[in-house]
C-alpha atoms as a PDB file:
ATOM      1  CA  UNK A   1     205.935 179.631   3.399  1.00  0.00           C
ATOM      2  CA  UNK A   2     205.330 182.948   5.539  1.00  0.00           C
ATOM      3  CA  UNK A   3     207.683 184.608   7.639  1.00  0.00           C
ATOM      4  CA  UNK A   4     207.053 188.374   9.166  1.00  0.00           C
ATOM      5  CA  UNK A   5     209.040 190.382  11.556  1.00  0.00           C
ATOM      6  CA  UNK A   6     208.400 193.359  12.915  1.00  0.00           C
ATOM      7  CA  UNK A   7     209.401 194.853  16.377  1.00  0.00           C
ATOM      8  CA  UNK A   8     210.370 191.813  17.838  1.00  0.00           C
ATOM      9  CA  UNK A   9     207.272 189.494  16.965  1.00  0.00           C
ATOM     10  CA  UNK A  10     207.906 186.806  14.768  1.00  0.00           C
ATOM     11  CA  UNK A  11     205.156 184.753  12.916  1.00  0.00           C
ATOM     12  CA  UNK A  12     206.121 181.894  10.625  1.00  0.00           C
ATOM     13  CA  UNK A  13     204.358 179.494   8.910  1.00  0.00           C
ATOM     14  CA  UNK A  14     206.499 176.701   7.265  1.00  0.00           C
ATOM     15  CA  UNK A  15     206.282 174.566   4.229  1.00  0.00           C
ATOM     16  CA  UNK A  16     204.142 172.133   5.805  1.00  0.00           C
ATOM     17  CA  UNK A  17     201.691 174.931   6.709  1.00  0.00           C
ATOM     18  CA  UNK A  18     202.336 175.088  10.332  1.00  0.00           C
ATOM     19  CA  UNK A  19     202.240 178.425  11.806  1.00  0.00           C
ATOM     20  CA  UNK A  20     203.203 179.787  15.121  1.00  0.00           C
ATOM     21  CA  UNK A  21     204.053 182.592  16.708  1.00  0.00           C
ATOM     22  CA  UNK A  22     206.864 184.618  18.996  1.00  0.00           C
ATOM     23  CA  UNK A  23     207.285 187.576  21.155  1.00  0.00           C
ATOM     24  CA  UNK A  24     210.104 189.141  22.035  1.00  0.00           C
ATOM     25  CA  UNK A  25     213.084 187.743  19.897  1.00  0.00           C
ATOM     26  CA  UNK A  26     215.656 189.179  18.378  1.00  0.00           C
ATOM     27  CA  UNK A  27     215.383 189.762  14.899  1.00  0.00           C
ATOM     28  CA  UNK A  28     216.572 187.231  12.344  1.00  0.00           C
ATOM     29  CA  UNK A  29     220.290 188.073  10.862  1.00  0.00           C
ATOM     30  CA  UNK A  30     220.036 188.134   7.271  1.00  0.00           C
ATOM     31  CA  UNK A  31     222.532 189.658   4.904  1.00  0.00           C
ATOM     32  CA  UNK A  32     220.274 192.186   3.938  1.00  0.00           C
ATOM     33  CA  UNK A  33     219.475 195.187   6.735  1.00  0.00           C
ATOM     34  CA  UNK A  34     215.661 195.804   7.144  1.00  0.00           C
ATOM     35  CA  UNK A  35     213.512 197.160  10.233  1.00  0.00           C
ATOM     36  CA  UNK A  36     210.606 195.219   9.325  1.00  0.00           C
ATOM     37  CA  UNK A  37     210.348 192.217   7.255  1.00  0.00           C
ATOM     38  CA  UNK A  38     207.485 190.292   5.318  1.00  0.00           C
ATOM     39  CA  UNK A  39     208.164 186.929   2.576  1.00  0.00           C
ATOM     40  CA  UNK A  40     204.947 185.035   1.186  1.00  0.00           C
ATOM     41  CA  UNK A  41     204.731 183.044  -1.756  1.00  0.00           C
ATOM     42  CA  UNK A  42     203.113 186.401  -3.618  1.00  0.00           C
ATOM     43  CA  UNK A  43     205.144 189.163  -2.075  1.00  0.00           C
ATOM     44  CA  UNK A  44     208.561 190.076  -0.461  1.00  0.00           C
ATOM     45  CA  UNK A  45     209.048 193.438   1.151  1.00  0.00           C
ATOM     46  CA  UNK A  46     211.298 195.109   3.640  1.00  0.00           C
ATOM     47  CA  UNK A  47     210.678 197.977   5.407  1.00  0.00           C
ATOM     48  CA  UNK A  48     213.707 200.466   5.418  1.00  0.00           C
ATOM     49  CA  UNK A  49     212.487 203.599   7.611  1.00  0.00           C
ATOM     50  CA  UNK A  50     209.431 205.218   5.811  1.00  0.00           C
ATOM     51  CA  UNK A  51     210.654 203.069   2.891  1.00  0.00           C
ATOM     52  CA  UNK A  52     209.121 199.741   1.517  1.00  0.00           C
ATOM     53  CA  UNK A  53     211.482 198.021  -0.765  1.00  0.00           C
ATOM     54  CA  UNK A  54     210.928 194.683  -2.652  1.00  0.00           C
ATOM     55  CA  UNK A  55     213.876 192.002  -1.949  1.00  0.00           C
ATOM     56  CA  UNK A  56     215.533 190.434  -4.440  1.00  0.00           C
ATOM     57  CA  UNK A  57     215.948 187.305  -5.474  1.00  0.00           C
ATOM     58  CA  UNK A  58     218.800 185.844  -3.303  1.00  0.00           C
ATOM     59  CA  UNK A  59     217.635 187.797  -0.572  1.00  0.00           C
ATOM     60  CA  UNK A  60     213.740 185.731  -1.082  1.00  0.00           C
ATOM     61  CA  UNK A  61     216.050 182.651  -1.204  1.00  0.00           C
ATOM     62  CA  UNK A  62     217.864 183.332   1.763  1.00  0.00           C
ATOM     63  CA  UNK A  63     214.729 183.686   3.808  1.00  0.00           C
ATOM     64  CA  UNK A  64     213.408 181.064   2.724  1.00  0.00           C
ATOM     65  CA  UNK A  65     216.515 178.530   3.686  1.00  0.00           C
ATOM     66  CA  UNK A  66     215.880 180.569   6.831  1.00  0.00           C
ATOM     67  CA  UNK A  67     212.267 179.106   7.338  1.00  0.00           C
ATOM     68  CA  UNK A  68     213.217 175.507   6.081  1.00  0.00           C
ATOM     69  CA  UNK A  69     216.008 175.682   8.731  1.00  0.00           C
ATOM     70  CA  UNK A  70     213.644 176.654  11.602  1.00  0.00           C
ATOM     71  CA  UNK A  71     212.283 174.117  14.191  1.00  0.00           C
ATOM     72  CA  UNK A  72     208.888 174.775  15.037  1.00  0.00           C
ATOM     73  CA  UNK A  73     208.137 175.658  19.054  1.00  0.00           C
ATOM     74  CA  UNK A  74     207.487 171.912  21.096  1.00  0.00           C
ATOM     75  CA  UNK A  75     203.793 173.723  21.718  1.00  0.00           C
ATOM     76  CA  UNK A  76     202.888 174.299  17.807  1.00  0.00           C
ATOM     77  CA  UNK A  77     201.051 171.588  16.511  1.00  0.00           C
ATOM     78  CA  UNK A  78     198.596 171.298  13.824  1.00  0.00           C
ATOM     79  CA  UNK A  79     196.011 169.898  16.306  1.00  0.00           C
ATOM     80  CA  UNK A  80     196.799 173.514  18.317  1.00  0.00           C
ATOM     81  CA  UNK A  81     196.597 175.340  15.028  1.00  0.00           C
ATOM     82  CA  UNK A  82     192.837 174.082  14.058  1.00  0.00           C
ATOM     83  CA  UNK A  83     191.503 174.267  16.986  1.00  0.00           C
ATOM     84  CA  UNK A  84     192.501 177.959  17.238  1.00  0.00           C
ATOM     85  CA  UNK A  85     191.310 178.624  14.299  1.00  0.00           C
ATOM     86  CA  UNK A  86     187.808 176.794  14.905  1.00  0.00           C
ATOM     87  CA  UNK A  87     187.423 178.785  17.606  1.00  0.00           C
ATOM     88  CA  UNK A  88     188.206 181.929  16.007  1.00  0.00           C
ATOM     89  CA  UNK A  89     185.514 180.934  13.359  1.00  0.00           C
ATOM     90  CA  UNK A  90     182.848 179.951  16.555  1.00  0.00           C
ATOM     91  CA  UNK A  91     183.399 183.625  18.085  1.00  0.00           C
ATOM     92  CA  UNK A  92     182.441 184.983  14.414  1.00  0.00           C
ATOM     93  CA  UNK A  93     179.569 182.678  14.291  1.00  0.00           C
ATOM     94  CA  UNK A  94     178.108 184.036  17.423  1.00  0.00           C
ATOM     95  CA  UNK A  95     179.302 187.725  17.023  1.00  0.00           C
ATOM     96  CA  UNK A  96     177.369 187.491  13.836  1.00  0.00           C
ATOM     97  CA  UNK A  97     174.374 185.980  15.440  1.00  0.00           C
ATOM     98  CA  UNK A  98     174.284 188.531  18.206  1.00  0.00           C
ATOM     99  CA  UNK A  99     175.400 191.803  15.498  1.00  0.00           C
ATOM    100  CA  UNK A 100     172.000 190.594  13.377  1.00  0.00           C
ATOM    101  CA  UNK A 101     169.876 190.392  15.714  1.00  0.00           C
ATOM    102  CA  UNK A 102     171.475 194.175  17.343  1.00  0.00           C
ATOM    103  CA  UNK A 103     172.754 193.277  20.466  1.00  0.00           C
ATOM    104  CA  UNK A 104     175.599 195.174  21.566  1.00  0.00           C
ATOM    105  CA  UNK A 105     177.437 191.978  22.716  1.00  0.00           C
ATOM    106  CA  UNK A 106     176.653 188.954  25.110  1.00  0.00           C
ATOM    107  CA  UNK A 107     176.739 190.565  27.986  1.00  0.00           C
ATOM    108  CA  UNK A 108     173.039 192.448  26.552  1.00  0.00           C
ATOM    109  CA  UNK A 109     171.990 188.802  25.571  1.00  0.00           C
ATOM    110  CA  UNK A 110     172.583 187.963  28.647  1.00  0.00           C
ATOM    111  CA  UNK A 111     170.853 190.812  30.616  1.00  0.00           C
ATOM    112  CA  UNK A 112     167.962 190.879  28.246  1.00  0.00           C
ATOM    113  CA  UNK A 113     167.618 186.599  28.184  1.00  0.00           C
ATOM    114  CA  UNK A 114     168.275 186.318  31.972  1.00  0.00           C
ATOM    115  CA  UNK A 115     165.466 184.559  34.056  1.00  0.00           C
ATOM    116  CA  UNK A 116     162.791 186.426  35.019  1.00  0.00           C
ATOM    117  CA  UNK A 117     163.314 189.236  32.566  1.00  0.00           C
ATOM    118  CA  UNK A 118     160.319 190.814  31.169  1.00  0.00           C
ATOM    119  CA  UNK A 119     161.869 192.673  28.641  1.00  0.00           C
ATOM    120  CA  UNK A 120     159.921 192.272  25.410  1.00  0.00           C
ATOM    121  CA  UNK A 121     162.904 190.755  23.456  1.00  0.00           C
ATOM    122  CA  UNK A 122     163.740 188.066  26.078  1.00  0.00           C
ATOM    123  CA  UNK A 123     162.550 184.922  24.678  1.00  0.00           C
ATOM    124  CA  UNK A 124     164.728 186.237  21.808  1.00  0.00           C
ATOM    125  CA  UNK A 125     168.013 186.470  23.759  1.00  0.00           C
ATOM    126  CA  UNK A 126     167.119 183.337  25.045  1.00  0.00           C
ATOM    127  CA  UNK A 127     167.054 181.770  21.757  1.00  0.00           C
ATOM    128  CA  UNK A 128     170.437 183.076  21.036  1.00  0.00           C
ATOM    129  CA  UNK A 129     171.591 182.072  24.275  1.00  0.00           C
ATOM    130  CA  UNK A 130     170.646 178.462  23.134  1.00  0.00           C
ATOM    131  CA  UNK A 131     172.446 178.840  19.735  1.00  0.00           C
ATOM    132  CA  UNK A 132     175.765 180.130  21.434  1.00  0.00           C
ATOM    133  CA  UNK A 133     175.532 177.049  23.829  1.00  0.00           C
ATOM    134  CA  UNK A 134     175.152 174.947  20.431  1.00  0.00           C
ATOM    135  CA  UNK A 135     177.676 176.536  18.755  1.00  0.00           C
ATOM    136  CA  UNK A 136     180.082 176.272  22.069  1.00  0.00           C
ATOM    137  CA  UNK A 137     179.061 172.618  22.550  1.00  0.00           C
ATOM    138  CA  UNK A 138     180.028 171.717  18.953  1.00  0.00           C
ATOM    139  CA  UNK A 139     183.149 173.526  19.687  1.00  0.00           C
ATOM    140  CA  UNK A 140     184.365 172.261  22.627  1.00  0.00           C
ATOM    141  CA  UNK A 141     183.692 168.349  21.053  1.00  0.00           C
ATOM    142  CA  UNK A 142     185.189 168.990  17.962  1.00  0.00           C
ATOM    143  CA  UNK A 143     188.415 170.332  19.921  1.00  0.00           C
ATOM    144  CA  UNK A 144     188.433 167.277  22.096  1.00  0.00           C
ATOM    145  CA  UNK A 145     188.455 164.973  18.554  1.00  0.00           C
ATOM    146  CA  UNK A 146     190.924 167.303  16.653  1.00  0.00           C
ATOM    147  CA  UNK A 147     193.030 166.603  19.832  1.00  0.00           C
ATOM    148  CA  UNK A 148     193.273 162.995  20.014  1.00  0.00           C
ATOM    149  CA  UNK A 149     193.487 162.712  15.774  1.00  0.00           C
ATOM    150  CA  UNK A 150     197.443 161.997  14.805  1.00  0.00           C
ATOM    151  CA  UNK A 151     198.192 164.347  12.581  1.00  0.00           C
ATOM    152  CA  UNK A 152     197.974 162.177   9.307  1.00  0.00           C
ATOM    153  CA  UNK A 153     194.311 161.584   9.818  1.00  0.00           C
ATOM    154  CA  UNK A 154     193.507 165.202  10.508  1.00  0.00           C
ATOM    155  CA  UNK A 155     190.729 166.648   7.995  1.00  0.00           C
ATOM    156  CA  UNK A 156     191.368 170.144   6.892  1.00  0.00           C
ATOM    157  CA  UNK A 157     189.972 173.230   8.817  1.00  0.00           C
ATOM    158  CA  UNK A 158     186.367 173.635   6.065  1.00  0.00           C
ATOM    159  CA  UNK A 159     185.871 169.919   6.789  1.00  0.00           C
ATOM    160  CA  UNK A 160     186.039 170.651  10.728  1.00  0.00           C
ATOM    161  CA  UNK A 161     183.958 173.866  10.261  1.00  0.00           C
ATOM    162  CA  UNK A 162     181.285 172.070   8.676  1.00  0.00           C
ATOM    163  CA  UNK A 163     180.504 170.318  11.527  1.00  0.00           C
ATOM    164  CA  UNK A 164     179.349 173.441  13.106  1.00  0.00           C
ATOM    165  CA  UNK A 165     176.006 174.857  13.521  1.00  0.00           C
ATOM    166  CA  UNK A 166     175.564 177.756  11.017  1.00  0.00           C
ATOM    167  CA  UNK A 167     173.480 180.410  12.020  1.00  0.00           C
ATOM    168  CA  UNK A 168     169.725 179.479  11.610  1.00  0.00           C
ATOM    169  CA  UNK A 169     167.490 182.621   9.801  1.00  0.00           C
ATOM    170  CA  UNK A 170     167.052 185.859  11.417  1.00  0.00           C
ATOM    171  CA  UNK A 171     163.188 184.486  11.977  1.00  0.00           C
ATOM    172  CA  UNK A 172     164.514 181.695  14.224  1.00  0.00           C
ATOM    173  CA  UNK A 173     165.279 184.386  16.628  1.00  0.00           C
ATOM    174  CA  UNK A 174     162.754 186.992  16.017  1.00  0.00           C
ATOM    175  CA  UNK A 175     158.858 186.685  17.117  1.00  0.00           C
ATOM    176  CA  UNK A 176     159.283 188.063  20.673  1.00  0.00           C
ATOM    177  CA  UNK A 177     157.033 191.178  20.969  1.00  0.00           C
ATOM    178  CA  UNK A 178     153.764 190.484  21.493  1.00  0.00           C
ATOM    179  CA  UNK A 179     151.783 193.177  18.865  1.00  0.00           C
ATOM    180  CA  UNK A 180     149.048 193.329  21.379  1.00  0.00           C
ATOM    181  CA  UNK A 181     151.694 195.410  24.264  1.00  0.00           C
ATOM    182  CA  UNK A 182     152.810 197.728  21.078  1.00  0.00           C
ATOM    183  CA  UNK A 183     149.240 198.591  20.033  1.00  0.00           C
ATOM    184  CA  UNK A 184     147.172 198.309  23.169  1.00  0.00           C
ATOM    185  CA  UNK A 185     145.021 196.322  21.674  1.00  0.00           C
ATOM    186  CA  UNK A 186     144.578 192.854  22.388  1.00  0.00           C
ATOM    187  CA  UNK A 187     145.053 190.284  19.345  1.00  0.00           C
ATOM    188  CA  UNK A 188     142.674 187.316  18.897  1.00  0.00           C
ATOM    189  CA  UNK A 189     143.937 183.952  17.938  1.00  0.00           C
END
């Protein structure tokens, strides 16, 4: 059980482990006064001001009955919540693909990979290229399964994850400079 409030943005994630999200709503009326408000299972705090203060323990309880009360928004599902998290895990698979190999983003994959390019690192932006589009693909067909799974036969979000293509070594991508442009001196093979 979560909840957090702070200038009008709620997040909540119930016993069941559903979590969602809201803008723009008043804050919850508790008996309690606080400005900003966080509950977890390890920590309850309000902020007073400049002040944190811990809650006690009727004021824990009453946020919680709070929570158990709620009814999660028609549009928060666990099926919604997976799949946003997969593909918050596929953007850090790439992003960590493109920060190894020191691109400053896709956009220079793209411009150094494009066709035609004779930059000297464009077979290796090209190989990344071909990893996002795995990584995408995967994506994009695991969100179409998590979709149509009822929620009892869902697997959990490491199970899903697993599915997708990890990063292959540095040395997958590397290999495009030719020695013989860097030297001037043609190498024999």
């Amino acid at each position: 059980m979560r909840l957090e409030y702070e200038g009008g943005t709620l997040r909540v994630e119930n016993a069941e482990g559903l979590r969602w999200q809201l803008a723009d709503v008043g804050k919850p009326q508790f008996l309690f006064e606080y400005d900003a408000l966080s509950v977890t299972d390890d920590r309850a705090l309000r902020r007073m001001g400049a002040q944190l203060l811990p809650l006690a323990l009727d004021e824990i309880q009453e946020v919680r009955s709070f929570v158990e009360d709620l009814q999660p928004p028609s549009w928060a599902t666990f099926q919604g919540q997976i799949t946003a998290d997969l593909r918050t895990l596929t953007r850090g698979l790439i992003n960590t693909v493109v920060a190894q190999q020191e691109y400053d983003g896709l956009l220079d994959v793209m411009i150094t990979g494009r066709e035609g390019s004779t930059d000297l690192y464009a077979d290796e932006a090209r190989r990344v290229l071909a990893y996002v589009d795995s990584v995408w693909n995967a994506f994009y067909a695991l969100a179409a399964q998590i979709q149509n799974t009822p929620r009892a036969e869902l697997k959990s979000l490491k199970e899903y994850a697993e599915m997708m293509p990890f990063p292959p070594l540095a040395e997958h991508f590397a290999g495009g400079i030719l020695q013989e442009l860097l030297s001037g001196t043609p190498v024999s093979r």
